[in-house]
PDB file of N, CA and C in Angstrom:
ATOM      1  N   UNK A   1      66.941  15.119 -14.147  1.00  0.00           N
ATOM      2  CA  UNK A   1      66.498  13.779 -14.498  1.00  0.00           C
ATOM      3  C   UNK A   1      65.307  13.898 -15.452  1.00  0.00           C
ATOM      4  N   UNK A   2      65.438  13.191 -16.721  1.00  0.00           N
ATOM      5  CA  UNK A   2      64.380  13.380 -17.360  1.00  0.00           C
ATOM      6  C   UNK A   2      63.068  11.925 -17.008  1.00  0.00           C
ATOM      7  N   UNK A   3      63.587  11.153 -17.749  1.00  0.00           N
ATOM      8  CA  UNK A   3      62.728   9.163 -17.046  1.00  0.00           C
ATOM      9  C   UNK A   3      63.572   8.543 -16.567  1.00  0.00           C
ATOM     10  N   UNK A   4      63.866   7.913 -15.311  1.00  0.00           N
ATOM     11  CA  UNK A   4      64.495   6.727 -14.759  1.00  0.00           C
ATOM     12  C   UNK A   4      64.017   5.828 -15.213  1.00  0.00           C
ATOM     13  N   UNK A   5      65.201   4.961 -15.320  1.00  0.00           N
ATOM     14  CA  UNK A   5      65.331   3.122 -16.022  1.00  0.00           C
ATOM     15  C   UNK A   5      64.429   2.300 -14.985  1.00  0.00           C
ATOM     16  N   UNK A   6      63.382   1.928 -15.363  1.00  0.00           N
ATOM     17  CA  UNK A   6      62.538   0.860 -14.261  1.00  0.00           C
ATOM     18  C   UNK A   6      62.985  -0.088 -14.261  1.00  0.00           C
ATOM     19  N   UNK A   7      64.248  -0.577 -15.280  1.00  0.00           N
ATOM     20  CA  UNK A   7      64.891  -1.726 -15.170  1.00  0.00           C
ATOM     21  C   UNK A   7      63.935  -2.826 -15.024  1.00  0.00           C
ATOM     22  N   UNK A   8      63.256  -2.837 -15.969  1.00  0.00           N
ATOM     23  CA  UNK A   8      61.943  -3.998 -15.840  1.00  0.00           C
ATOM     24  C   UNK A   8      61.312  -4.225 -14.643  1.00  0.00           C
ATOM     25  N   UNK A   9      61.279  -3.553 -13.884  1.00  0.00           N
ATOM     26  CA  UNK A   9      60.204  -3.416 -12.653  1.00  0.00           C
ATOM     27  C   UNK A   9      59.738  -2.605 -12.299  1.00  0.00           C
ATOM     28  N   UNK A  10      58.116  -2.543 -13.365  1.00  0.00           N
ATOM     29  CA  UNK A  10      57.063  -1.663 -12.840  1.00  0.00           C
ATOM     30  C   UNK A  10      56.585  -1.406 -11.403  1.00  0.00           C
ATOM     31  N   UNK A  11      56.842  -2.274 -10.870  1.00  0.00           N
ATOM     32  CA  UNK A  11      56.482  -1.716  -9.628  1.00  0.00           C
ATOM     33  C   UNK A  11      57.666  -0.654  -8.807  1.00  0.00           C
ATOM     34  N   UNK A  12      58.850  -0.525  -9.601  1.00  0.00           N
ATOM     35  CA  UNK A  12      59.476   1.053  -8.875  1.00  0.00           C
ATOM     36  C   UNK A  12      58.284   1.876  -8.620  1.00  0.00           C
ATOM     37  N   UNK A  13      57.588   2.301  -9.846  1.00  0.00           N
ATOM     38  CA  UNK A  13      56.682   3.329  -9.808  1.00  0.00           C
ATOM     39  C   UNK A  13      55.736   3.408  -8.740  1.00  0.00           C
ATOM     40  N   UNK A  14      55.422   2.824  -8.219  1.00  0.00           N
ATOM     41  CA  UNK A  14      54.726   2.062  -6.889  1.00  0.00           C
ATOM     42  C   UNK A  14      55.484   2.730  -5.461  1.00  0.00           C
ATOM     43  N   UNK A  15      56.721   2.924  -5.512  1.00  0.00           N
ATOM     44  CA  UNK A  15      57.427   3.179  -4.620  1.00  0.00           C
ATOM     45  C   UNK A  15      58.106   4.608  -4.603  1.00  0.00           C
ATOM     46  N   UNK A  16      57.141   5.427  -5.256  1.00  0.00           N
ATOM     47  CA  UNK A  16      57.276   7.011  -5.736  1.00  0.00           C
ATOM     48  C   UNK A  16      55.736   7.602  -5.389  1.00  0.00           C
ATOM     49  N   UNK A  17      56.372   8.904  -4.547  1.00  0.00           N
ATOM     50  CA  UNK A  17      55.269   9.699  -4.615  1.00  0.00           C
ATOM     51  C   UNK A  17      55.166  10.484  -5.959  1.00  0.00           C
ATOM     52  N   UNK A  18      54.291  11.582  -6.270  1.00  0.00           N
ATOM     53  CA  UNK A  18      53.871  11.832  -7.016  1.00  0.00           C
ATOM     54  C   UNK A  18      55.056  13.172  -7.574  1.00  0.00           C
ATOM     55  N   UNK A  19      55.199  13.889  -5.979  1.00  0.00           N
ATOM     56  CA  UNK A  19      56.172  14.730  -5.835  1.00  0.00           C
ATOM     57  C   UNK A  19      57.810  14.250  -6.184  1.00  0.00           C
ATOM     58  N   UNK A  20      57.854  12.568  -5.952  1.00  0.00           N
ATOM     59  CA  UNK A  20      58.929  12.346  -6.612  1.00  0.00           C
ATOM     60  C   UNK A  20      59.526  11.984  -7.988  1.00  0.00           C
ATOM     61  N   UNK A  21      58.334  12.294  -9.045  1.00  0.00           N
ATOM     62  CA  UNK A  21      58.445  11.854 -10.133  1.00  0.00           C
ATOM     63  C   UNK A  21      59.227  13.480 -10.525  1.00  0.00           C
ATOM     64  N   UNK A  22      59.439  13.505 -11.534  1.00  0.00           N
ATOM     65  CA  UNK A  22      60.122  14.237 -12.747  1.00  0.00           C
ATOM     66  C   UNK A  22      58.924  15.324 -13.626  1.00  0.00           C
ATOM     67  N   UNK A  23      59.310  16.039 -13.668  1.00  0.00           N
ATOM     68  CA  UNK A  23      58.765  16.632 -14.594  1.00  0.00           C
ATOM     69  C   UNK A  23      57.894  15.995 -16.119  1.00  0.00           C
ATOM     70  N   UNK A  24      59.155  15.313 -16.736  1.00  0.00           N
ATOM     71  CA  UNK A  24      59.024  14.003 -17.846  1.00  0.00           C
ATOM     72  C   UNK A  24      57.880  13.024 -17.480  1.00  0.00           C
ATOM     73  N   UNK A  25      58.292  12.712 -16.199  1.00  0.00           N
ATOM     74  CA  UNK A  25      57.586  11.462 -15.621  1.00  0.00           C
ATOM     75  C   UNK A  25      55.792  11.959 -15.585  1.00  0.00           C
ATOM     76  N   UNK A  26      55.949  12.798 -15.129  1.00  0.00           N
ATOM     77  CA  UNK A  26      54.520  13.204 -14.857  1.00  0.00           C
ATOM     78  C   UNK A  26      53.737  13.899 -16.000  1.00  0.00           C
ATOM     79  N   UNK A  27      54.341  14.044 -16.685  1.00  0.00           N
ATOM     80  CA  UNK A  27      53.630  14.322 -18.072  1.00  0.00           C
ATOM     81  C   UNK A  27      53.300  13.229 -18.777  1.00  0.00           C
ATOM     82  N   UNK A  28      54.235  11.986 -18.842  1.00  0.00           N
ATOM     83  CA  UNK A  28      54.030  11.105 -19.379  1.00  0.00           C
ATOM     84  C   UNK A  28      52.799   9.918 -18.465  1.00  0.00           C
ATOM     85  N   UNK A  29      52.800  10.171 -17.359  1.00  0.00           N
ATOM     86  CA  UNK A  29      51.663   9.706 -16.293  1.00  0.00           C
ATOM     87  C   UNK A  29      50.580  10.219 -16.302  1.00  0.00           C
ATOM     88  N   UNK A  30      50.203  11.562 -16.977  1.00  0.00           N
ATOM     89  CA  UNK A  30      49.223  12.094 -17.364  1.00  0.00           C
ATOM     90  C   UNK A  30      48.365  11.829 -18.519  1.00  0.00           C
ATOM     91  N   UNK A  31      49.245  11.455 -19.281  1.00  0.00           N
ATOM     92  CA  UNK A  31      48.785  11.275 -20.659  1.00  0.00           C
ATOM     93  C   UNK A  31      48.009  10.050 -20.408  1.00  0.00           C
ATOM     94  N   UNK A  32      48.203   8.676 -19.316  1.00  0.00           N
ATOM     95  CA  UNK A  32      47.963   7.600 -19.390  1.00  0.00           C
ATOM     96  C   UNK A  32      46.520   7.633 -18.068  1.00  0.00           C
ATOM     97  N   UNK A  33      46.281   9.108 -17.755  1.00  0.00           N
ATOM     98  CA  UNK A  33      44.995   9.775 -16.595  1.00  0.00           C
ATOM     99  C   UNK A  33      45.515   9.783 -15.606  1.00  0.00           C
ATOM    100  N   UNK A  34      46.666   9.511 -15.278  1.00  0.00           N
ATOM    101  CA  UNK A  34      47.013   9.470 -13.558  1.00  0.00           C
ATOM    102  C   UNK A  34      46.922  11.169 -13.776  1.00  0.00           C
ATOM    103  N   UNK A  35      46.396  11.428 -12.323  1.00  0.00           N
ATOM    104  CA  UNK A  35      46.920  12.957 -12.145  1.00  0.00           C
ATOM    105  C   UNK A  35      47.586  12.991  -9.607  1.00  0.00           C
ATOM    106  N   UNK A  36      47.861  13.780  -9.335  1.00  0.00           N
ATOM    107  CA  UNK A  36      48.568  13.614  -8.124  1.00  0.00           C
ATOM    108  C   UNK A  36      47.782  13.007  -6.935  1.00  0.00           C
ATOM    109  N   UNK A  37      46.173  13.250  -6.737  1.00  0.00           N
ATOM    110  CA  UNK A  37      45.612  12.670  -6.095  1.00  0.00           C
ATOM    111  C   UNK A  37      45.210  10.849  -6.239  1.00  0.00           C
ATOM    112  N   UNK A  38      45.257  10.804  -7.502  1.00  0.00           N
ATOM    113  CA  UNK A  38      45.307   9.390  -7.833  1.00  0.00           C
ATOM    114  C   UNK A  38      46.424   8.792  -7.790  1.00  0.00           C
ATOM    115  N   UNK A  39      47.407   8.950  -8.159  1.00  0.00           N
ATOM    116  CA  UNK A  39      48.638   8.157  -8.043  1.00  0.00           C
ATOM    117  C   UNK A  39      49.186   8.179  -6.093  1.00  0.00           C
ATOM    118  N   UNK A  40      48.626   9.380  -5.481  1.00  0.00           N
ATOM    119  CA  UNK A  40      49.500   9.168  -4.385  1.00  0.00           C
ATOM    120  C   UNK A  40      48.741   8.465  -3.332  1.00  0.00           C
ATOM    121  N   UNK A  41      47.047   8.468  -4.079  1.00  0.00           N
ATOM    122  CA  UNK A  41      45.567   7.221  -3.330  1.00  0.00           C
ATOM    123  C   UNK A  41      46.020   5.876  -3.599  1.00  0.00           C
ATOM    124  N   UNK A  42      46.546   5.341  -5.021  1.00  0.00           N
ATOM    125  CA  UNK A  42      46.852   4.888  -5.799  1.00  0.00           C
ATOM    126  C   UNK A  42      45.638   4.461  -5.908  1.00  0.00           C
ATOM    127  N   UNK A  43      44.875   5.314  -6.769  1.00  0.00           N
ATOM    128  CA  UNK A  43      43.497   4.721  -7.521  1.00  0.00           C
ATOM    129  C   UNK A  43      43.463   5.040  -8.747  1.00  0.00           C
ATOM    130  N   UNK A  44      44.028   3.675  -9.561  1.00  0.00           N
ATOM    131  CA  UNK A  44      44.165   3.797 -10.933  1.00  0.00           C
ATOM    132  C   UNK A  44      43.270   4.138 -12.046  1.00  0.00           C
ATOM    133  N   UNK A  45      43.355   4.765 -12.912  1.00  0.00           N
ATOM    134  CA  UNK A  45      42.381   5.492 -13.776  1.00  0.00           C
ATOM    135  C   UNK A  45      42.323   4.025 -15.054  1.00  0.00           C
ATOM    136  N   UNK A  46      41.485   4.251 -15.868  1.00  0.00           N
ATOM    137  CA  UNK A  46      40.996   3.246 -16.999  1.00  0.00           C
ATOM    138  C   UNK A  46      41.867   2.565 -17.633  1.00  0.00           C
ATOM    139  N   UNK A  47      43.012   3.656 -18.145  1.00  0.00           N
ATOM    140  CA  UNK A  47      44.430   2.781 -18.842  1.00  0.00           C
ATOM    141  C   UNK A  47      45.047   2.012 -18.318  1.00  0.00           C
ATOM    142  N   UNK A  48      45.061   1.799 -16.895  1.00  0.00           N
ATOM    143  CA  UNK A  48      45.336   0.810 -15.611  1.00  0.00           C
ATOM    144  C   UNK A  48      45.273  -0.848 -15.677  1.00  0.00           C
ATOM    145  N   UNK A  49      44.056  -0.812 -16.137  1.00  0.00           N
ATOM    146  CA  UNK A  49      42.917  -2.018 -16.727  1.00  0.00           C
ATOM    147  C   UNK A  49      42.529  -2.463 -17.915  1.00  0.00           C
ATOM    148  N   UNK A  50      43.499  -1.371 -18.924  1.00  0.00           N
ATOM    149  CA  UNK A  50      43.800  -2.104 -20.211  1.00  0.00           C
ATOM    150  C   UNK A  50      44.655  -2.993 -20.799  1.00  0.00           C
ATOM    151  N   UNK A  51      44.133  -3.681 -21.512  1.00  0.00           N
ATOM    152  CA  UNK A  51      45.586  -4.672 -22.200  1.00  0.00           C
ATOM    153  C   UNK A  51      46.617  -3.420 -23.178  1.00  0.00           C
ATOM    154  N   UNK A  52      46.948  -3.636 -23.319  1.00  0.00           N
ATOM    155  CA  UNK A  52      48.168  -2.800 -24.464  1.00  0.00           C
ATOM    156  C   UNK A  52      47.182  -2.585 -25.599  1.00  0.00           C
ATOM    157  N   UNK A  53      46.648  -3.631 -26.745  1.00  0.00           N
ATOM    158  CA  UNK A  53      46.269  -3.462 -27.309  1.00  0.00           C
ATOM    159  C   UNK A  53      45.332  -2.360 -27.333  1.00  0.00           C
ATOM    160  N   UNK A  54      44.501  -2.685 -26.180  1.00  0.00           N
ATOM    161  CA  UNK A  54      43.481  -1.279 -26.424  1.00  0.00           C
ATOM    162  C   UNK A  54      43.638   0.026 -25.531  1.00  0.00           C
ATOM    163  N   UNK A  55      44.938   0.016 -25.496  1.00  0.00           N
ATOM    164  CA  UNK A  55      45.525   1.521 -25.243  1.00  0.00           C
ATOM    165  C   UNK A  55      45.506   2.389 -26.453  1.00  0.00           C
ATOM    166  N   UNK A  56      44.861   3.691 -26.423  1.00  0.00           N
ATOM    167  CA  UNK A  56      45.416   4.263 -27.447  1.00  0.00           C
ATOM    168  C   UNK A  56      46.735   4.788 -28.454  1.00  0.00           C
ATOM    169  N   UNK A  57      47.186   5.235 -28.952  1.00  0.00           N
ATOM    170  CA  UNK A  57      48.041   5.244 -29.757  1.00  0.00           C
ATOM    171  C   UNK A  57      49.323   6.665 -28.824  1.00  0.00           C
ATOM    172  N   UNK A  58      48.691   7.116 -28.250  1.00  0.00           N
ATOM    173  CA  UNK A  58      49.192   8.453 -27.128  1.00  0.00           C
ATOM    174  C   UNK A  58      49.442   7.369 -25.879  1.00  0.00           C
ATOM    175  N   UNK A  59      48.844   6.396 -25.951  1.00  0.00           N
ATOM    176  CA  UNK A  59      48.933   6.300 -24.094  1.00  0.00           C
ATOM    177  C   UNK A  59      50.304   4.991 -24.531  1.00  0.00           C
ATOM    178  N   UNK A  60      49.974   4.385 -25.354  1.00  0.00           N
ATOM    179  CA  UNK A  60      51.489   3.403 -25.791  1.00  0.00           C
ATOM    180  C   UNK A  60      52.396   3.883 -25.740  1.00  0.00           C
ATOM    181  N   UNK A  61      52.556   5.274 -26.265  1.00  0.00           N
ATOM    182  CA  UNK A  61      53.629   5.953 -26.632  1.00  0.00           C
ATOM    183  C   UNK A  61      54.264   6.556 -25.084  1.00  0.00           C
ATOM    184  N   UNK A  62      53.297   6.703 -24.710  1.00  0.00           N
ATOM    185  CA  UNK A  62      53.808   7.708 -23.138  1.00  0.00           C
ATOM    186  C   UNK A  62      53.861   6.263 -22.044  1.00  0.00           C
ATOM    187  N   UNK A  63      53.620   5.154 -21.981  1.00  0.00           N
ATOM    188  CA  UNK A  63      53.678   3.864 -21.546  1.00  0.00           C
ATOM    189  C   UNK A  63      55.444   3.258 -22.260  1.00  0.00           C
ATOM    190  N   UNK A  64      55.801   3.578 -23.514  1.00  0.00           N
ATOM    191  CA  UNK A  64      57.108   3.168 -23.866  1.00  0.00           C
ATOM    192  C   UNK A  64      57.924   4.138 -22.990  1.00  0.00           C
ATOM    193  N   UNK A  65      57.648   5.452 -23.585  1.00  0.00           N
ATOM    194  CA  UNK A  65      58.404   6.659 -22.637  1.00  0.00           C
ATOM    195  C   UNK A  65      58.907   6.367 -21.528  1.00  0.00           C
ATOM    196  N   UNK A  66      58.064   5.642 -20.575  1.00  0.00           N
ATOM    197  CA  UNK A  66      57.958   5.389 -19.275  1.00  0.00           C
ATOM    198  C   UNK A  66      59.098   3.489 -18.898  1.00  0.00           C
ATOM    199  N   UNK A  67      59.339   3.008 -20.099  1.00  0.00           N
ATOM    200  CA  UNK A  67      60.061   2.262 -19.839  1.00  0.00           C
ATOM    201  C   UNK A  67      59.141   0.731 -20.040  1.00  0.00           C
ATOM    202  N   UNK A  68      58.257   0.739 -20.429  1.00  0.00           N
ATOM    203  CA  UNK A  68      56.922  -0.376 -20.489  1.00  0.00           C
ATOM    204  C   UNK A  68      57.166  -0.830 -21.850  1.00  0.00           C
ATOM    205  N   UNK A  69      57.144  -2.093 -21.624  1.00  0.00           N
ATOM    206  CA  UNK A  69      56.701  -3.035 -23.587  1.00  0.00           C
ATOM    207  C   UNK A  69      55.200  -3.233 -23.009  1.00  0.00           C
ATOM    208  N   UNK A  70      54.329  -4.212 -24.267  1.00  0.00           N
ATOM    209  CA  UNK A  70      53.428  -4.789 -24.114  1.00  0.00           C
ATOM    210  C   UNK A  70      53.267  -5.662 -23.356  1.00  0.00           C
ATOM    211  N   UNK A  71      54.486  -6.671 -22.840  1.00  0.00           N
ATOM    212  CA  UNK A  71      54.661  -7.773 -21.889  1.00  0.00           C
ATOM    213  C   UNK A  71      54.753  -7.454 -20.852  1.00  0.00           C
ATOM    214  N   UNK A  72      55.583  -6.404 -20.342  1.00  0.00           N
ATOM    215  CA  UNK A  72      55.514  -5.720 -19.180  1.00  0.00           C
ATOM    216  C   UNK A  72      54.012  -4.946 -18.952  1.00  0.00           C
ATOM    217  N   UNK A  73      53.626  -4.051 -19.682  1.00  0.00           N
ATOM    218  CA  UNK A  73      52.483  -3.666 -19.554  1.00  0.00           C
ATOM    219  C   UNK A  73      51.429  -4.848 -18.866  1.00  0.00           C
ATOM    220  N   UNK A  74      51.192  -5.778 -19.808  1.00  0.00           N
ATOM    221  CA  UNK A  74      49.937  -6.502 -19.446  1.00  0.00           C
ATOM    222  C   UNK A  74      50.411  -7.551 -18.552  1.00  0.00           C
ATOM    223  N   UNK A  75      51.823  -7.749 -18.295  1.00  0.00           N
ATOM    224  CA  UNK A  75      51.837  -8.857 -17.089  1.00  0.00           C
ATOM    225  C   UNK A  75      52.155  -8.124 -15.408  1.00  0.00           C
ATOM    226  N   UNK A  76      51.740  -6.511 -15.826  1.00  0.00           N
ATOM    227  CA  UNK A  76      51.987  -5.936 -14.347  1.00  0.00           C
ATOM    228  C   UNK A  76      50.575  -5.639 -13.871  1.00  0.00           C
ATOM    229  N   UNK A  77      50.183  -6.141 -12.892  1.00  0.00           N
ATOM    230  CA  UNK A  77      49.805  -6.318 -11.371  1.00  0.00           C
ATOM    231  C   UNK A  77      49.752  -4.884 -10.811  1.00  0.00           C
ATOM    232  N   UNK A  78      48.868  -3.510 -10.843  1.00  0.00           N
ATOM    233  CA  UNK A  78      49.264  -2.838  -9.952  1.00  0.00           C
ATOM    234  C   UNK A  78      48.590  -3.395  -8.835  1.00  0.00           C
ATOM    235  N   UNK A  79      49.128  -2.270  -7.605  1.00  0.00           N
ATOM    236  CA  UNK A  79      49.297  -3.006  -6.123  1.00  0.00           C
ATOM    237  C   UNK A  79      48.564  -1.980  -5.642  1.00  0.00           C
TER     238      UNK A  79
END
């Protein structure tokens, strides 16, 4: 498995340990600061709390990777 389809619901990711992500997945979760103790605390790192816009140009890219637009991005709620 390289990325599973979130099928427009960010909150799958929510319902994954850290150990259950992918290889893909977790590289691309890295890029955006999660690393295994944070995602499985779920204590979100800075890109968490950004709008899209002021994501950098790496963290958009690894945020599309991951199955995210800008609308999805900024209208998800983590939990």
């Amino acid at each position: 498995m390289d990325v599973r389809d979130m099928k427009g619901d960010p909150s799958m990711w929510e319902r994954l340990s850290w150990a259950d992500l992918s290889p893909r997945e977790r590289e691309l979760w890295t890029v955006l600061g999660w690393r295994e103790a944070k995602w499985d605390r779920n204590d979100p790192p800075p890109s968490a709390k950004k709008e899209w816009k002021d994501l950098s140009f790496d963290e958009q890219n690894a945020a599309v990777g991951l199955g995210f637009t800008d609308y999805l991005w900024n209208s998800f709620e983590d939990q």
